[in-house]
Protein backbone atom coordinates (compact mmCIF):
# COMPACT_ATOMS: atom_id res chain seq x y z
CA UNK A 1 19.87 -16.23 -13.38
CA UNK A 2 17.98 -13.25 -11.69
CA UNK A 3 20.16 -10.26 -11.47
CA UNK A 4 20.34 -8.61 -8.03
CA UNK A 5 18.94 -5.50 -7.81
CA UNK A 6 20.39 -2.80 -5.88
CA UNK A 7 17.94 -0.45 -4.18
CA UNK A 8 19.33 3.19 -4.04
CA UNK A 9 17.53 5.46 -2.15
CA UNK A 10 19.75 8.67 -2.38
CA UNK A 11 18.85 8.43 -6.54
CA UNK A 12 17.61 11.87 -8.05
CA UNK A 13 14.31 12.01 -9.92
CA UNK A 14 13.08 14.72 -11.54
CA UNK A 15 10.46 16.97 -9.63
CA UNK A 16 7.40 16.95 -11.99
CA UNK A 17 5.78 20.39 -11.08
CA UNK A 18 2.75 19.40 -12.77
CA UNK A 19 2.65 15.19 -11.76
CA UNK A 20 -0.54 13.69 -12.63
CA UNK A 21 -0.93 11.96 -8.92
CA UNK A 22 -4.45 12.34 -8.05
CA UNK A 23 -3.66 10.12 -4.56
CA UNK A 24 -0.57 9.13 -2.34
CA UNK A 25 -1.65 6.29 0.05
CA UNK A 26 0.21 4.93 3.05
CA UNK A 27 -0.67 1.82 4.82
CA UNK A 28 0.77 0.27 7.89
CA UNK A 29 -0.80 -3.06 8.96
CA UNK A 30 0.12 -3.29 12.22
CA UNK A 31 -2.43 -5.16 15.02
CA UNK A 32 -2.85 -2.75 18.45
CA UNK A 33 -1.59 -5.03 21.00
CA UNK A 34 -3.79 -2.97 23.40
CA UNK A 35 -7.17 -3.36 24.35
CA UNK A 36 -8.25 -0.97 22.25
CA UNK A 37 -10.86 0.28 23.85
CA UNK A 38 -12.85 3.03 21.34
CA UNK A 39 -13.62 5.18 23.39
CA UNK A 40 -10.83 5.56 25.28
CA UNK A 41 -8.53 5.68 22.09
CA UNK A 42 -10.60 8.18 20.61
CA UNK A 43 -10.61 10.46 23.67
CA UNK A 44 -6.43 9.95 23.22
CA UNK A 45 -6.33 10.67 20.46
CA UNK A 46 -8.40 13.63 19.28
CA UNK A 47 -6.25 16.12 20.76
CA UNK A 48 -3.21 15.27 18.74
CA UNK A 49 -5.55 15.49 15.30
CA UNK A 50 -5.71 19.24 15.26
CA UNK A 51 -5.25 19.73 11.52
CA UNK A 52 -7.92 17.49 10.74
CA UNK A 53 -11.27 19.57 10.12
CA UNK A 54 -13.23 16.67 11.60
CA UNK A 55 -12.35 13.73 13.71
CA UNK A 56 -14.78 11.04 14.35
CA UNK A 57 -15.30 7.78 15.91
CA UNK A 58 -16.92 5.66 13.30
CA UNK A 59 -16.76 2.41 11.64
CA UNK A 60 -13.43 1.55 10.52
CA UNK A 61 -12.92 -0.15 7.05
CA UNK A 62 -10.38 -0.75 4.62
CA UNK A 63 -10.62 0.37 1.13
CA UNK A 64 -9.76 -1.45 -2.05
CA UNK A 65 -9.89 0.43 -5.93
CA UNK A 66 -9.29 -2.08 -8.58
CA UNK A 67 -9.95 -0.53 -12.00
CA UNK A 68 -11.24 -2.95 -14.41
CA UNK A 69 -11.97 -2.53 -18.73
CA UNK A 70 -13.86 0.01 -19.97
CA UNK A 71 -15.94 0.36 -16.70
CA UNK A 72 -15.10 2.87 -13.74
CA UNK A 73 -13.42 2.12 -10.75
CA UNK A 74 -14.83 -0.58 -8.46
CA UNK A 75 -14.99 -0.10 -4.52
CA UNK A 76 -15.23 -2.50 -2.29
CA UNK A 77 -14.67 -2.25 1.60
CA UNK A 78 -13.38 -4.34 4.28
CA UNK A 79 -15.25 -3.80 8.03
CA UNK A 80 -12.29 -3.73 10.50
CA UNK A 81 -14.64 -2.23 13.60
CA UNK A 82 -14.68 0.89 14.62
CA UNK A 83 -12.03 3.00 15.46
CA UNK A 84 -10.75 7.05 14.08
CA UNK A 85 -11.09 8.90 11.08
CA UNK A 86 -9.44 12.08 10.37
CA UNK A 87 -10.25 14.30 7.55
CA UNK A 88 -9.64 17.01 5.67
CA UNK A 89 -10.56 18.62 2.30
CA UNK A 90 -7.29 17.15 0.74
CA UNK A 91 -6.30 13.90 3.75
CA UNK A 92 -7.80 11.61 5.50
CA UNK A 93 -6.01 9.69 8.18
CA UNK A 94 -7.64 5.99 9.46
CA UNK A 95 -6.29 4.34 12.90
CA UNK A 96 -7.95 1.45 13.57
CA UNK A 97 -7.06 -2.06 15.70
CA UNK A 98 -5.35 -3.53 12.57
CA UNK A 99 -3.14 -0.60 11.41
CA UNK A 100 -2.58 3.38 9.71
CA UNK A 101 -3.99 4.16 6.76
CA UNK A 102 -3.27 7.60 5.17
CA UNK A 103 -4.13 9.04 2.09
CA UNK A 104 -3.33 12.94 0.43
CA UNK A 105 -5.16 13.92 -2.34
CA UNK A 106 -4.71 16.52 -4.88
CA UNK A 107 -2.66 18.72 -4.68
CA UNK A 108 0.51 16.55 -4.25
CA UNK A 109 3.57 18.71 -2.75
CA UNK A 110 6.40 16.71 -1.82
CA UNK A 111 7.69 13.15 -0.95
CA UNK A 112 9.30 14.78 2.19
CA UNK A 113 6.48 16.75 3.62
CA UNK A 114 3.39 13.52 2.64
CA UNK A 115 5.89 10.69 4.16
CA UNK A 116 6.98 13.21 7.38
CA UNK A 117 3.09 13.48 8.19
CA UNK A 118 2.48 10.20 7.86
CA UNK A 119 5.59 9.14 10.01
CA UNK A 120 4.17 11.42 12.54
CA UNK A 121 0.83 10.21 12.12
CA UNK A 122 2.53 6.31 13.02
CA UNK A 123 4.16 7.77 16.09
CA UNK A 124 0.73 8.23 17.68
CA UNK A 125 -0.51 5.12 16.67
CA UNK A 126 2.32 2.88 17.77
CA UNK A 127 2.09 5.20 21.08
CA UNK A 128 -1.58 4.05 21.54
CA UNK A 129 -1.54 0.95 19.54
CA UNK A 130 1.66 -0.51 20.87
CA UNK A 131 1.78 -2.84 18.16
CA UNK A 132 5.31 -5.77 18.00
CA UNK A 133 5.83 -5.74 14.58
CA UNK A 134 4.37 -4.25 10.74
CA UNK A 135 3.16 -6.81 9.09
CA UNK A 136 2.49 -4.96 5.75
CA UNK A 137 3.83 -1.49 4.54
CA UNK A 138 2.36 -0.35 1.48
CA UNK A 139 3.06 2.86 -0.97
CA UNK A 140 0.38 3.53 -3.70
CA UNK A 141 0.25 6.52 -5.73
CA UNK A 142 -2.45 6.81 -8.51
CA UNK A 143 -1.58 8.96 -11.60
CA UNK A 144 -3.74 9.68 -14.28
CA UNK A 145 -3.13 11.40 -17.59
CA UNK A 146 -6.26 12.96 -19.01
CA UNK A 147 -6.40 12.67 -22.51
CA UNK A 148 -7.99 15.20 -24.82
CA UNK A 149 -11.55 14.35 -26.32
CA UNK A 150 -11.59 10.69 -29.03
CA UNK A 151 -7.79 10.75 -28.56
CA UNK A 152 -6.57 6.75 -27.93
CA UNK A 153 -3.18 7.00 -29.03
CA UNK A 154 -1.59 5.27 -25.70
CA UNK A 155 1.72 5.38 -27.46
CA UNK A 156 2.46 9.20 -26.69
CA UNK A 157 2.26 8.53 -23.04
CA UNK A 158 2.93 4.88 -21.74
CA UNK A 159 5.36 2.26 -22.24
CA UNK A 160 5.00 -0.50 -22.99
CA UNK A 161 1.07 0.61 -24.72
CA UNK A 162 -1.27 -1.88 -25.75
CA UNK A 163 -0.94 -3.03 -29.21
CA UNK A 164 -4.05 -5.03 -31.08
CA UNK A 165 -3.50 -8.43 -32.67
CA UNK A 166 -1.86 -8.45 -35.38
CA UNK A 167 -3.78 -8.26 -38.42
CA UNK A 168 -6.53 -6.91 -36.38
CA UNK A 169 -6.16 -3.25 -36.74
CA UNK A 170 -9.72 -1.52 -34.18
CA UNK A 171 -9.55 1.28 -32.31
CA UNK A 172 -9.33 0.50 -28.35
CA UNK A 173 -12.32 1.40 -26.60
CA UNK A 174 -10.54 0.61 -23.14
CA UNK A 175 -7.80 -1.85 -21.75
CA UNK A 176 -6.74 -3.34 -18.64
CA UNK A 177 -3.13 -4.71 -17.78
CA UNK A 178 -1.71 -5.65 -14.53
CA UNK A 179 1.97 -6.50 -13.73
CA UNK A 180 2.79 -8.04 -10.51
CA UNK A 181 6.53 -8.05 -10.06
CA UNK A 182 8.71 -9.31 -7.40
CA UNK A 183 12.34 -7.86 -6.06
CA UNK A 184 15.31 -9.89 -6.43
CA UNK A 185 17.19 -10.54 -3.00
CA UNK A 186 14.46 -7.62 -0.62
CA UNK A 187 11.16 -8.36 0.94
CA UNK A 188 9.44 -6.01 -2.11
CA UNK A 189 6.89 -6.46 -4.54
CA UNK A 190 5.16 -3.55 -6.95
CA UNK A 191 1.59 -4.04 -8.55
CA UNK A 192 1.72 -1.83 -11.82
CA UNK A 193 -2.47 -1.57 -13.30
CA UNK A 194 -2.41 0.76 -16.77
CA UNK A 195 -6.02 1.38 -17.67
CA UNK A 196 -8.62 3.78 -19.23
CA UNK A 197 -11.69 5.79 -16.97
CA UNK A 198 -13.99 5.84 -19.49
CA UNK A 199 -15.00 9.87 -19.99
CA UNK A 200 -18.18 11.13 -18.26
CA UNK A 201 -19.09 12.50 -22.09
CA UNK A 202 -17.18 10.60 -24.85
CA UNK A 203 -18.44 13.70 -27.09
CA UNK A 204 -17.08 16.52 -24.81
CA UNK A 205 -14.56 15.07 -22.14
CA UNK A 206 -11.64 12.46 -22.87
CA UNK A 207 -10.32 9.45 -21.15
CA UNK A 208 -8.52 9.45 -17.98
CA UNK A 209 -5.41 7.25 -18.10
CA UNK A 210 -4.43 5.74 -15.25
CA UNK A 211 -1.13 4.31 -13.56
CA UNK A 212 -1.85 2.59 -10.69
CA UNK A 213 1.38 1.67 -8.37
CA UNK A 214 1.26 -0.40 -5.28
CA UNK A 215 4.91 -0.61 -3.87
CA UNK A 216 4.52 -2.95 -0.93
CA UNK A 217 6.51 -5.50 1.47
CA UNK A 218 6.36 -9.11 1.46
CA UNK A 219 6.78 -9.71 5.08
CA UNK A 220 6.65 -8.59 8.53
CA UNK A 221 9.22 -6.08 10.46
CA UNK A 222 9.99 -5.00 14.00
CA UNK A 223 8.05 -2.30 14.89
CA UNK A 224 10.10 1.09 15.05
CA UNK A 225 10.01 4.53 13.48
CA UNK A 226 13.50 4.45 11.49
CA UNK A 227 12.80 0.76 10.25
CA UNK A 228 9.48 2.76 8.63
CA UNK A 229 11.05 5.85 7.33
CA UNK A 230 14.03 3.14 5.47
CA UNK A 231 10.99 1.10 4.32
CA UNK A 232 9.33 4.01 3.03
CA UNK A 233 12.19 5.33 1.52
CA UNK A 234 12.84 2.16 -0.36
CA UNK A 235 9.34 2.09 -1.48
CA UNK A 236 9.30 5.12 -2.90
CA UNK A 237 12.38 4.49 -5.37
CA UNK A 238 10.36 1.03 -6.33
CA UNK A 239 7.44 3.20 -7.01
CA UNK A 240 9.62 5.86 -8.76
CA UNK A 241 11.05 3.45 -11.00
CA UNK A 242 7.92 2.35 -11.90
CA UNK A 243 6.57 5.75 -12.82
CA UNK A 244 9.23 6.66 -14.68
CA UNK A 245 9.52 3.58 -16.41
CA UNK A 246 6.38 3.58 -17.23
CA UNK A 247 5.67 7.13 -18.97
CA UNK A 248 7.21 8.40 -22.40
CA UNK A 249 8.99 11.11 -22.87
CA UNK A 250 6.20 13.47 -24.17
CA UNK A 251 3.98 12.47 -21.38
CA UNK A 252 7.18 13.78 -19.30
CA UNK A 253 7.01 16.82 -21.02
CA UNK A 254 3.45 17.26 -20.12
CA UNK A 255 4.09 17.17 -16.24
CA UNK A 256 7.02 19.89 -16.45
């Protein structure tokens, strides 16, 4: 019998001053039940994109990382039309007919000010968009510990590390494992990918490694800003969980 598992978003974690996120993503999937005319949603919405250095009208397209053995990070890209990009030297915001995408790069400050700008960044969509429902809400955050130069030992820094066969005793020169994982009893899944970026100079420069989350919902909700901000919240502590699940001790001590 699957235990049920109690979501509890008021939990502490510790603040990591030195957390090895090099991205936060937020995605809404949401279809615009307005025309969506491009020009005309561009013209609305440039004004409210201030803080973006440059705001464009340009194809729209939706980005997918997977990370893969031993090789670096493949990018592929979905074509969703045109619609707005907004960016900055450390965001980038995408509205487009299907949905929000927002991303903050390096450096990561807070959960409360990255979530608050991209809750305010949904309240001009759904005010252009005017979309029913959210069909998908994702959370990803992509962490990666850079290890010092020939140094493999994954057991310092994740848990549970990759272990050889037994009787077969090699040094790893990269590994891939993915854990898809379902929520008892909420609408929740969490993708979990713990792999190595192979070093630009294996003589000079170590391995980055990376842990991947992808907190996301399983089905559709009624549009509305505080059924977001809950989802969000909830996401986070999945993703949290995660994180800290995932990292040792010493790793911890690394990020302090």
């Amino acid at each position: 019998m699957v235990a049920i598992m109690k979501i509890d978003t008021m939990e502490q974690f510790e603040l990591l001053p030195r957390a090895p996120i090099v991205e936060a993503v937020i995605q809404v999937l949401a279809r615009a039940e307005t025309s969506w005319n491009e020009e005309g949603v561009f013209a609305l919405l440039k004004p409210k994109l201030a803080e973006f250095q440059s705001v464009v009208l340009q194809a729209s397209v939706r980005q997918h990382v997977m990370f893969s053995p031993a090789l670096p990070p493949i990018i592929s890209q979905e074509n969703l039309g045109r619609g707005v990009m907004g960016q900055s030297k450390d965001r980038r915001v995408q509205f487009s007919r299907e949905g929000l995408f927002f991303s903050k790069l390096q450096p990561y400050q807070s959960w409360n000010q990255f979530s608050g700008d991209a809750l305010r960044l949904w309240n001009i969509y759904a005010e252009v968009a005017r979309p029913l429902e959210m069909q998908r809400i994702g959370l990803r955050f992509i962490n990666k510990i850079q290890l010092p130069p020939r140094e493999l030992d994954f057991e310092k820094y994740i848990q549970p590390h990759p272990v050889p066969p037994v009787g077969l005793e090699p040094s790893f020169l990269g590994f891939f494992h993915q854990d898809t994982l379902g929520v008892p009893d909420h609408p929740y899944a969490i993708n979990i990918v713990r792999t190595i970026q192979p070093p630009p100079n294996p003589l000079t420069d170590g391995s980055g490694l990376i842990i991947d989350i992808d907190a996301f919902t399983t089905q559709s909700f009624e549009n509305g800003l505080g059924v977001l901000e809950q989802r969000l919240a909830e996401l986070r502590w999945l993703k949290n969980k995660a994180f800290f699940g995932s990292v040792t001790p010493a790793a911890l001590q690394l990020f302090r």
